[in-house]
Protein backbone atom coordinates (compact mmCIF):
# COMPACT_ATOMS: atom_id res chain seq x y z
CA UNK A 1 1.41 -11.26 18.04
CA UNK A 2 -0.11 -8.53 15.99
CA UNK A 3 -4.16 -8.76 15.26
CA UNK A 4 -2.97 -9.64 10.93
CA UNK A 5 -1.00 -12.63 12.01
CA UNK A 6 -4.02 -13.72 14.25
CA UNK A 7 -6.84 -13.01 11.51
CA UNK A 8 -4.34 -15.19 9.14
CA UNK A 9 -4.28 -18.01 11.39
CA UNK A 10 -7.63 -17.76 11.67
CA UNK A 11 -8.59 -17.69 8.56
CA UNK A 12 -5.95 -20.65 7.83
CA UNK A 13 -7.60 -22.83 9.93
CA UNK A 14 -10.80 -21.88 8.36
CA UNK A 15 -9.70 -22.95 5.38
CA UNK A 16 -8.28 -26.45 6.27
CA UNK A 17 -11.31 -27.07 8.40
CA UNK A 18 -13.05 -26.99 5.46
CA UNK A 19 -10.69 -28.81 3.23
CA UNK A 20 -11.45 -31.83 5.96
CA UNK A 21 -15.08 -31.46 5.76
CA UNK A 22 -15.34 -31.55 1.94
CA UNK A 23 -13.08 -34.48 1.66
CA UNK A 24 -15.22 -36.38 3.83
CA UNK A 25 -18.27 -35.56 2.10
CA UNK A 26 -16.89 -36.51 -1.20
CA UNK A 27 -15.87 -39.93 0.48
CA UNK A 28 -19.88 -40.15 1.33
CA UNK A 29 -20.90 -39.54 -1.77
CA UNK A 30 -18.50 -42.32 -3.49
CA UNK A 31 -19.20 -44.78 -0.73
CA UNK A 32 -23.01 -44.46 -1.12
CA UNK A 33 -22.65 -44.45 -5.24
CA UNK A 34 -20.54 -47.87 -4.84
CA UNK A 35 -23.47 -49.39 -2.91
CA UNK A 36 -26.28 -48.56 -5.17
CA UNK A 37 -23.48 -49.63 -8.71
CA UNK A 38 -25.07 -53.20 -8.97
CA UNK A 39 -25.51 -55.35 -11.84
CA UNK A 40 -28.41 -54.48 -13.48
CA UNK A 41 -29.15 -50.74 -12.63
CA UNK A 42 -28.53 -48.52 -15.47
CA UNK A 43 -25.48 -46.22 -15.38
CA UNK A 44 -23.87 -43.17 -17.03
CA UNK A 45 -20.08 -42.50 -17.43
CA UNK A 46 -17.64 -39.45 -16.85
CA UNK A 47 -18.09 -39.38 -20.73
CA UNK A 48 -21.64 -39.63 -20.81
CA UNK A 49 -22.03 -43.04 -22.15
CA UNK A 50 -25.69 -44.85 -20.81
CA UNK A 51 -26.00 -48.79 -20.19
CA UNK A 52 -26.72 -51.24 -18.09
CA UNK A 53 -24.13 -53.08 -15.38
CA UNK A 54 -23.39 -56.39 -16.20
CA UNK A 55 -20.64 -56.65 -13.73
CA UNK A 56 -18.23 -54.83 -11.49
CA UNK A 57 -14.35 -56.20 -10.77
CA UNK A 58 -13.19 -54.04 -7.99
CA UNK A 59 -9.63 -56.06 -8.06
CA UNK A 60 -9.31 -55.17 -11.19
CA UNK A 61 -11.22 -52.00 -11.15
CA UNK A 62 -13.08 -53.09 -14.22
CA UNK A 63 -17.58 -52.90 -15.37
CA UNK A 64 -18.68 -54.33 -18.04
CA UNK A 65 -21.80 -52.20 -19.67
CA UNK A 66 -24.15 -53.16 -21.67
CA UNK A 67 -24.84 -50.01 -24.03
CA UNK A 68 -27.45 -51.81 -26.65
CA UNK A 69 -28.18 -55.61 -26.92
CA UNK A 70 -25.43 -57.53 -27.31
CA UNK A 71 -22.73 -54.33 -27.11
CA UNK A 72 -20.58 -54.79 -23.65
CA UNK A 73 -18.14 -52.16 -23.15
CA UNK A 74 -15.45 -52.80 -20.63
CA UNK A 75 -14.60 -49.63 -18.96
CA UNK A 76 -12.37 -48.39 -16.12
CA UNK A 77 -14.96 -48.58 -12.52
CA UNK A 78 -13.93 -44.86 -11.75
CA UNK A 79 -15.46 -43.57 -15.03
CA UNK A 80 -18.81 -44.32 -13.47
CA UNK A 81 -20.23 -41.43 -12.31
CA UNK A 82 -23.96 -41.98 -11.44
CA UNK A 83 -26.65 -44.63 -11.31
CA UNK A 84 -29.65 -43.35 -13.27
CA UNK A 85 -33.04 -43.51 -11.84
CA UNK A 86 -36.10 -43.76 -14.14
CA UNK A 87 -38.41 -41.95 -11.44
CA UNK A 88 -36.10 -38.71 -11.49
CA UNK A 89 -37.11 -38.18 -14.50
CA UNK A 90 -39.92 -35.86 -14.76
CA UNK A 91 -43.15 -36.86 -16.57
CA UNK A 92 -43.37 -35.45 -19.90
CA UNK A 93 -39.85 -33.85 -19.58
CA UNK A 94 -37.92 -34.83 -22.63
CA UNK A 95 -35.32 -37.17 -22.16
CA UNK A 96 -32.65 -35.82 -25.06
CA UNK A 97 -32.61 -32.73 -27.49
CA UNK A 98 -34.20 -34.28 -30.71
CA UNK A 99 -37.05 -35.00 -28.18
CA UNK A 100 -37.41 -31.78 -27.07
CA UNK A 101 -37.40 -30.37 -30.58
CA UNK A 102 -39.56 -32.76 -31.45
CA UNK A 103 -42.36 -31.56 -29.02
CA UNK A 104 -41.44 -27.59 -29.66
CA UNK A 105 -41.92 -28.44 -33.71
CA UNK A 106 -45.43 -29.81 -32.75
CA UNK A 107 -46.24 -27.22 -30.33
CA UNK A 108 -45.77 -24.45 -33.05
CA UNK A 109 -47.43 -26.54 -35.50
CA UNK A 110 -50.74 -26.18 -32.71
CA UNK A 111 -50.09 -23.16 -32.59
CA UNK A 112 -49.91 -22.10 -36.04
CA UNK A 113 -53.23 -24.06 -36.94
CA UNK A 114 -54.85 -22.71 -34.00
CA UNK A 115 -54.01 -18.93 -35.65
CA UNK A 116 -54.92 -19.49 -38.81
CA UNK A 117 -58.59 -20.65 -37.48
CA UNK A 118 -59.21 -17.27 -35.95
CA UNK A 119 -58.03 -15.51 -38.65
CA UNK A 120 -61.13 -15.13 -41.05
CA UNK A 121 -60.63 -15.10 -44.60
CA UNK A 122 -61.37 -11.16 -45.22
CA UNK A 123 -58.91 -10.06 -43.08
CA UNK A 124 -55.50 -9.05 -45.15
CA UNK A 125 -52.25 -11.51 -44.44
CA UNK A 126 -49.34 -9.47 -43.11
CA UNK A 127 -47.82 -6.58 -45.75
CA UNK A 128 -51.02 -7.10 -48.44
CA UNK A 129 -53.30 -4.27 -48.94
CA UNK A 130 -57.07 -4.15 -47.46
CA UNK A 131 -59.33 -3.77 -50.11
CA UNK A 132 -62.07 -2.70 -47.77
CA UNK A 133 -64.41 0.22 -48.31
CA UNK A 134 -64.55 0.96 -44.66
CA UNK A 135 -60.95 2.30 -45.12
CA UNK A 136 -60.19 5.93 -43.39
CA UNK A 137 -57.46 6.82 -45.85
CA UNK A 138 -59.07 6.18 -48.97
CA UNK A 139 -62.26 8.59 -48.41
């Protein structure tokens, strides 16, 4: 056998030792996701929908979540991707975009009233004239 045919092999096996590994890994992560899915622990789909389980039929391969009070949705148990957990959330991070525009309105709003403070009243605004004497050019 030539050194190619060798370094293909190689490289082959590589590959499908890999393939093995990965697959196994993925069948750890599912199996430890099934344990922590139960009822009451808040969950998000595949399609990013947020509730609470009410139950899990694994004959049927059926959860019921509760998205709002009094709204079960019946969905497909293989559309539930994660269990959310309230203390990965960082304090003070914001939990959705409106939020987080919410606090970068008010933070430019501090901002803003924290500038105009310094800014004494003498002092020209941006593009007006200065009407000061002390004035280089107009000597």
């Amino acid at each position: 056998m030539d050194p190619l045919s060798i370094a293909m092999l190689a490289i082959l096996g590589v590959l499908i030792f890999f393939m093995f590994r990965n697959s196994r890994k993925r069948k750890a992560q599912m199996e430890e996701l099934r344990e922590q899915m139960v009822p009451g622990v808040e969950v998000m789909t595949n399609f990013g929908l947020f509730g609470t389980l009410i139950t899990m039929d694994t004959v049927k391969n059926e959860a019921e979540i509760e998205i709002s009070k009094g709204v079960i949705v019946k969905v497909h148990s293989q559309t539930l991707a994660k269990v959310v957990a309230e203390d990965a959330v960082e304090d003070g991070a914001p939990r959705s975009v409106e939020e987080a525009m919410e606090i970068a309105n008010r933070e430019a709003e501090e901002r803003e009233a924290a500038g105009e403070a310094a800014v004494s009243e003498t002092d020209p605004e941006f593009g007006e004239l200065s009407d000061s004497k002390d004035d280089k050019s107009s000597k």
